[in-house]
N, C-alpha and C. Protein backbone atom coordinates (compact mmCIF):
# COMPACT_ATOMS: atom_id res chain seq x y z
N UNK A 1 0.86 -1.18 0.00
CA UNK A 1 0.00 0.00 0.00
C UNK A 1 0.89 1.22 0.00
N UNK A 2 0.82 1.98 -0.66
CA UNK A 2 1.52 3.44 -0.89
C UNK A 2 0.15 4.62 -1.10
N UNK A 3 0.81 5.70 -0.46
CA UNK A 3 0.20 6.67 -0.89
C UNK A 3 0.09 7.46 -2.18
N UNK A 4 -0.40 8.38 -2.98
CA UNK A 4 -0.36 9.44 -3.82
C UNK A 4 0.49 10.51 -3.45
N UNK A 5 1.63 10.84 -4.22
CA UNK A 5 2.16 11.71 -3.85
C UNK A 5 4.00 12.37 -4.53
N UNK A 6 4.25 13.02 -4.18
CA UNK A 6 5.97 12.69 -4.37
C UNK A 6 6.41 11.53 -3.79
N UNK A 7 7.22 10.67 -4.81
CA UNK A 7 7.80 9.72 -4.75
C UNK A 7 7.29 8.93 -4.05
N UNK A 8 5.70 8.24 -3.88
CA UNK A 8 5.00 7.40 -3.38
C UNK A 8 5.28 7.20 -2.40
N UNK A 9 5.08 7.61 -1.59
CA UNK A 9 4.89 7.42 0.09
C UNK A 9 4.87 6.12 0.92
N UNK A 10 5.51 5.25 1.42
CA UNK A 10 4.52 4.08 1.38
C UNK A 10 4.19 4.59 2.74
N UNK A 11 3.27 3.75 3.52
CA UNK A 11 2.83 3.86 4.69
C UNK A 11 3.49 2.98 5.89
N UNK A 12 4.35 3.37 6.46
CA UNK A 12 5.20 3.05 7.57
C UNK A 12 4.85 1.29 7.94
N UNK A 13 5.54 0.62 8.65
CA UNK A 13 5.49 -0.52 8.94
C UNK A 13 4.00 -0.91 10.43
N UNK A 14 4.62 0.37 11.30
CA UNK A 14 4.10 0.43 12.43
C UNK A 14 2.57 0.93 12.33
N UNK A 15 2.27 2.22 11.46
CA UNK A 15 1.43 2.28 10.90
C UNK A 15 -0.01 1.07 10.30
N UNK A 16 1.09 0.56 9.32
CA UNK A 16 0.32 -0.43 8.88
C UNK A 16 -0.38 -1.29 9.65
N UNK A 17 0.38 -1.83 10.53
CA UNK A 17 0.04 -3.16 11.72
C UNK A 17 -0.90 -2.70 12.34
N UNK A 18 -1.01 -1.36 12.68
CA UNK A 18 -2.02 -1.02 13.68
C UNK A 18 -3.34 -0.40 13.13
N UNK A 19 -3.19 -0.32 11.99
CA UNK A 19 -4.42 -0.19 10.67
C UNK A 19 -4.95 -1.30 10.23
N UNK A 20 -4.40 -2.45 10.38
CA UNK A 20 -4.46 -3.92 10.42
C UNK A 20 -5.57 -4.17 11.44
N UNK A 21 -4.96 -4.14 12.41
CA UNK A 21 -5.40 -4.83 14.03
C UNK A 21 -6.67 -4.00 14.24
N UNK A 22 -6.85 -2.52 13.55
CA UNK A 22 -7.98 -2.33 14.28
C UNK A 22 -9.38 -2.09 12.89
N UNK A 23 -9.18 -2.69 11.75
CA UNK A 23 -9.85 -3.12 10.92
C UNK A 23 -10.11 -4.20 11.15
N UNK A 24 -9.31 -5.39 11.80
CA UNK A 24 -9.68 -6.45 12.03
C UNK A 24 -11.14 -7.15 13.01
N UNK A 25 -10.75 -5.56 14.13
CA UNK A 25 -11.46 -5.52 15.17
C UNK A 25 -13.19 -4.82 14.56
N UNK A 26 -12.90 -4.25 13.54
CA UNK A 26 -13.95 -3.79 12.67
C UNK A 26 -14.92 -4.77 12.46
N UNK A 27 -14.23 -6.00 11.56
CA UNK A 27 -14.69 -6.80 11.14
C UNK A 27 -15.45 -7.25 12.56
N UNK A 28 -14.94 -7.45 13.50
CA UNK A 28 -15.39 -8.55 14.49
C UNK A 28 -16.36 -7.77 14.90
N UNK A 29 -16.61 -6.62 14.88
CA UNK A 29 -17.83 -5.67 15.53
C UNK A 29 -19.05 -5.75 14.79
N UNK A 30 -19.19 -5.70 13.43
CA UNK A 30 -19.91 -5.65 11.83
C UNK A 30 -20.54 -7.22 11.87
N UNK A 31 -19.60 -8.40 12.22
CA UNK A 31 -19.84 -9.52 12.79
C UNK A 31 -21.22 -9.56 13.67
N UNK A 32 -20.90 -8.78 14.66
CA UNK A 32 -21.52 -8.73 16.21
C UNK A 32 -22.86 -8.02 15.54
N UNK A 33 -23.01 -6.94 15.15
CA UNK A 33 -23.84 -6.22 14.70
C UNK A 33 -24.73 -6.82 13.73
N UNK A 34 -24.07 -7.43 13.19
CA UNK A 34 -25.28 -8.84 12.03
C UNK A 34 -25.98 -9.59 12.71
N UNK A 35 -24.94 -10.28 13.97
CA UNK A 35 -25.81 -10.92 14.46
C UNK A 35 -27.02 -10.60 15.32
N UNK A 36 -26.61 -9.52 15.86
CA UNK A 36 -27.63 -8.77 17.26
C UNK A 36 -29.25 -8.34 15.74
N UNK A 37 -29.04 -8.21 14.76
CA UNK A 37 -30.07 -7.82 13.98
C UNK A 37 -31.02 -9.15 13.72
N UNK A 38 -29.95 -10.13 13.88
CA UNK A 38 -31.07 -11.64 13.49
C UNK A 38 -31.68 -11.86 14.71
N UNK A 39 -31.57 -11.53 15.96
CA UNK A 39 -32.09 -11.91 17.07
C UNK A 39 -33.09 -11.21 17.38
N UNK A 40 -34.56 -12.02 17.76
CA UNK A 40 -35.60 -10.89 17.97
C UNK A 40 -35.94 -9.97 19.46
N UNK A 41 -34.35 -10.39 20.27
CA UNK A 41 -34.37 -9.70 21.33
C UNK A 41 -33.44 -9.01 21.81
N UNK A 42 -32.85 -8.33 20.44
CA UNK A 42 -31.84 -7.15 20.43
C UNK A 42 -32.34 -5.98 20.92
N UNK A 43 -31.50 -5.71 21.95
CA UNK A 43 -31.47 -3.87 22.89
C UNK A 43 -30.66 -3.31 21.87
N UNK A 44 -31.64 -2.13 20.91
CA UNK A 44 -31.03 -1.01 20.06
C UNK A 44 -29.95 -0.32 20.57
N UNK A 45 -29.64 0.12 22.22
CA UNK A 45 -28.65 0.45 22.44
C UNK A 45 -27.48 -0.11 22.11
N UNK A 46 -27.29 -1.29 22.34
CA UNK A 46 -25.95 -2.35 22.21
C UNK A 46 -25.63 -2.29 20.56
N UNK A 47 -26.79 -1.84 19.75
CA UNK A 47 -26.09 -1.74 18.06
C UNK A 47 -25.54 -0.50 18.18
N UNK A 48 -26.41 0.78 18.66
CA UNK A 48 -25.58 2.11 18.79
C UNK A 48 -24.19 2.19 19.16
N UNK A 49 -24.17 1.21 20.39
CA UNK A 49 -22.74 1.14 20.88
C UNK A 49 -21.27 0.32 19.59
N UNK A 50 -22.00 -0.85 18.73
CA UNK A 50 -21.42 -1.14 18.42
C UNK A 50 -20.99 -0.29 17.20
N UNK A 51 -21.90 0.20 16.80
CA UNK A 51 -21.83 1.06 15.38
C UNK A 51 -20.87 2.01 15.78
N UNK A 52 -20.74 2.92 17.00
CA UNK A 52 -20.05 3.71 17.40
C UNK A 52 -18.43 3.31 17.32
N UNK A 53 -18.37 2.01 18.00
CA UNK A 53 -17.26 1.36 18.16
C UNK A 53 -16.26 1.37 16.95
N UNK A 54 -16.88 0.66 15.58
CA UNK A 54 -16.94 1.00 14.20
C UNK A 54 -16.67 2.11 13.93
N UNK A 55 -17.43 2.93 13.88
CA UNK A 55 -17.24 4.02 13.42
C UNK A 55 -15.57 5.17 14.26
N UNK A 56 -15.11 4.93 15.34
CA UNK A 56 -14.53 5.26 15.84
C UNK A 56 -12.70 4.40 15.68
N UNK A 57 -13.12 3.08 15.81
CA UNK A 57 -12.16 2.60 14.57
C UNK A 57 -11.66 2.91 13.00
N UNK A 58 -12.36 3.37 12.50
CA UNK A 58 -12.11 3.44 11.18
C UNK A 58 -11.63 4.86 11.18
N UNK A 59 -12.11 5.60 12.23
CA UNK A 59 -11.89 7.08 11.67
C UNK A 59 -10.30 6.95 12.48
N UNK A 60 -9.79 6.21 13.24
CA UNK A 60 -8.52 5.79 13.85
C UNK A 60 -7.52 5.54 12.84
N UNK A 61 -8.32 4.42 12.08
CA UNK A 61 -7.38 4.36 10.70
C UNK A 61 -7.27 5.30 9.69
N UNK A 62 -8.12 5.89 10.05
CA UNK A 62 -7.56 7.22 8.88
C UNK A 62 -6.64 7.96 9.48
N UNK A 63 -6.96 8.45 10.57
CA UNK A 63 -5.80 8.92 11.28
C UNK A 63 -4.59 8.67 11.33
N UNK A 64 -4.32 7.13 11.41
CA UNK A 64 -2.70 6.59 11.18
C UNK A 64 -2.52 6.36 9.90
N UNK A 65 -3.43 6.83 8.94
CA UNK A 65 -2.59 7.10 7.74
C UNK A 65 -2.73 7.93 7.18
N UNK A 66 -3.32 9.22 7.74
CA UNK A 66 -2.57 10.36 7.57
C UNK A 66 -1.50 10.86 8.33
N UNK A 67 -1.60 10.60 9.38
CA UNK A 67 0.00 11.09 9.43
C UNK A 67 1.26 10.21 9.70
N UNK A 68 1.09 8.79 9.31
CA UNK A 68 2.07 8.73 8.24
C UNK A 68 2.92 9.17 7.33
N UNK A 69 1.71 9.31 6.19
CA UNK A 69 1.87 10.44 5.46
C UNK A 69 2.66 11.79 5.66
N UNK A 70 1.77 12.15 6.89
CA UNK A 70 2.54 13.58 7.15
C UNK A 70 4.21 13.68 7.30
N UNK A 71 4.07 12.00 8.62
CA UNK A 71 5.01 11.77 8.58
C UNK A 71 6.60 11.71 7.61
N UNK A 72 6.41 10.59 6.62
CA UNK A 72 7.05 10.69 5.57
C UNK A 72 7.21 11.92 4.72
N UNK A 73 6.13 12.66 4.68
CA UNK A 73 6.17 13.41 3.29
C UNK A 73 7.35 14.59 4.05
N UNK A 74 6.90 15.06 5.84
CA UNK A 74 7.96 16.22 5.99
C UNK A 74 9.63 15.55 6.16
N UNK A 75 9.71 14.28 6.19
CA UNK A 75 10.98 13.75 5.92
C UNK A 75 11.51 13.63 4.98
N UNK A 76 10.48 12.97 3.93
CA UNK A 76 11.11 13.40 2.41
C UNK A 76 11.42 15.15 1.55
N UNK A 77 10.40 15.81 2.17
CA UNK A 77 10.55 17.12 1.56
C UNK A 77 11.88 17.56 2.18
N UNK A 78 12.24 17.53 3.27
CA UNK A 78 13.14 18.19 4.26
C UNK A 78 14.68 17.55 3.28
């Protein structure tokens, strides 16, 4: 995976792993959340929570790869 940019960026090692691990944890939530919908005695709160969970992951991973990015790019410009 590389970024767009001068001289393609890639996205750090450490980065990656932890963009890994918490997409993974994505999955396992999206999991949870399928299932709580097949059950006819799902508490709507517990999907809010999970959706949140989700949603707060992913915006994590954007985060570690933007500044990555940032990272690299003011090392390479410099």
């Amino acid at each position: 995976m590389h970024c767009e940019g001068e001289g393609h960026l890639h996205l750090d090692e450490r980065a990656k792993n932890d963009a890994r691990r918490r997409l993974l944890s994505v999955r396992g939530h999206i999991d949870s959340i399928l299932k709580m919908l097949e059950s006819r005695d799902v508490y709507c709160v517990d999907i809010l929570r999970q959706t949140r969970a989700v949603e707060g992951a992913v915006s994590k991973v954007g985060e570690l790869v933007l500044r990555s990015r940032l990272r690299n790019h003011a090392v390479s410009a410099a």
